[in-house]
Protein backbone atom coordinates (compact mmCIF):
# COMPACT_ATOMS: atom_id res chain seq x y z
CA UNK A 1 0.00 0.00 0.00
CA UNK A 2 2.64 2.41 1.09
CA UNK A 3 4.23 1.47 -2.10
CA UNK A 4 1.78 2.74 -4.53
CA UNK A 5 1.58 6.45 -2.61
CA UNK A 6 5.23 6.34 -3.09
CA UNK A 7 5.30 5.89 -6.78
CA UNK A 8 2.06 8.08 -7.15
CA UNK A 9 3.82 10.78 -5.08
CA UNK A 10 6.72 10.88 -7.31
CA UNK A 11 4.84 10.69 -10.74
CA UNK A 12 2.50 13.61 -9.61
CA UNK A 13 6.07 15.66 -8.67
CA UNK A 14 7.14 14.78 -12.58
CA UNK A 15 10.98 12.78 -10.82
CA UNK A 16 12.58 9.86 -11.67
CA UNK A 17 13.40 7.14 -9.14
CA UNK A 18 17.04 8.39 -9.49
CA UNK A 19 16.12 11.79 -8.96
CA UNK A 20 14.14 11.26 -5.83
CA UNK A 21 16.49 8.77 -4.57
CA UNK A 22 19.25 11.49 -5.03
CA UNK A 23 17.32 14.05 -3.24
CA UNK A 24 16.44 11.78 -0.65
CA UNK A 25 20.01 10.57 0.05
CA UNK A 26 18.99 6.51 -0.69
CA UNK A 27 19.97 4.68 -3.48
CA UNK A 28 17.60 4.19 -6.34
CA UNK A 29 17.32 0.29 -5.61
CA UNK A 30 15.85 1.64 -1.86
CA UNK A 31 13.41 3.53 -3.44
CA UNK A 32 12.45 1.32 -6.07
CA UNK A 33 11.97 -1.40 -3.38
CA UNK A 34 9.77 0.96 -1.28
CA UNK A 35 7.80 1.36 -4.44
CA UNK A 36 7.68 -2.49 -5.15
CA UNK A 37 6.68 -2.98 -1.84
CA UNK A 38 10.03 -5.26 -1.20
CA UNK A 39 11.19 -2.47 1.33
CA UNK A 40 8.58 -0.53 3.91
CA UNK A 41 10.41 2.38 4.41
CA UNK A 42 11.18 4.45 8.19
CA UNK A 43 8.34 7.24 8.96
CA UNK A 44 11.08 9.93 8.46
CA UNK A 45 12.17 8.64 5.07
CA UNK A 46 8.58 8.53 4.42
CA UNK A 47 8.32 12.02 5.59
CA UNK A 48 11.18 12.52 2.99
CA UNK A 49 10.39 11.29 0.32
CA UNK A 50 6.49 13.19 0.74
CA UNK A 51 8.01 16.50 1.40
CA UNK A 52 10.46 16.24 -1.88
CA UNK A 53 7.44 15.10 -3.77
CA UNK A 54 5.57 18.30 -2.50
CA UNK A 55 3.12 16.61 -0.25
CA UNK A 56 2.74 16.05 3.36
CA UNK A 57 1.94 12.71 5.63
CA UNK A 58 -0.41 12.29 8.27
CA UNK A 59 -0.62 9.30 10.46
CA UNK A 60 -4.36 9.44 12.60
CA UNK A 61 -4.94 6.26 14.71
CA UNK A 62 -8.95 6.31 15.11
CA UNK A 63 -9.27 2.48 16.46
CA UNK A 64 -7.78 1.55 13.10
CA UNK A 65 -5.05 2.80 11.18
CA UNK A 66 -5.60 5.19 8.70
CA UNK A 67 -2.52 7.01 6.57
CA UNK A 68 -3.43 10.49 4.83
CA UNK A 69 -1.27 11.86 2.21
CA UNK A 70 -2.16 15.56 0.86
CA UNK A 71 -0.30 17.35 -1.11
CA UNK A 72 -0.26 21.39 -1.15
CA UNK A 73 -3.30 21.37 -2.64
CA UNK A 74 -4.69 19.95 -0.22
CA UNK A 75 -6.10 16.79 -2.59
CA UNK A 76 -5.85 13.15 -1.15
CA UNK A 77 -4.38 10.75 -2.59
């Protein structure tokens, strides 16, 4: 699941894997496993990888989990 906001994030900022990898410090076979869904990435590279992408994370905890991702426009993803 986290995998699919990944790549959508990135698409929707126009990057590359290597370019988001690069701006994220990780190597491009990181990100591509995040994307994959081989790899679950830490909440801060999460964090990362949102912010590059223009869009920002929220984690609410309502009984069950439930993971928002916005970007500046405020849509959801």
């Amino acid at each position: 699941m986290i995998g699919k906001f990944i790549k959508t994030m990135r698409k929707i900022a126009n990057k590359t894997q290597t370019e988001l990898a690069n701006e994220c410090n990780i190597s491009n076979t990181t990100l591509s496993g995040y994307e994959t869904g081989y790899r679950e990435p830490s909440f801060k590279t999460l964090n990362l990888i949102a912010e590059k992408c223009g869009f920002e994370i929220r984690f609410v905890d309502k009984g069950n989990e439930e993971l928002t991702i916005k970007n500046i426009d405020r849509k959801e993803l």
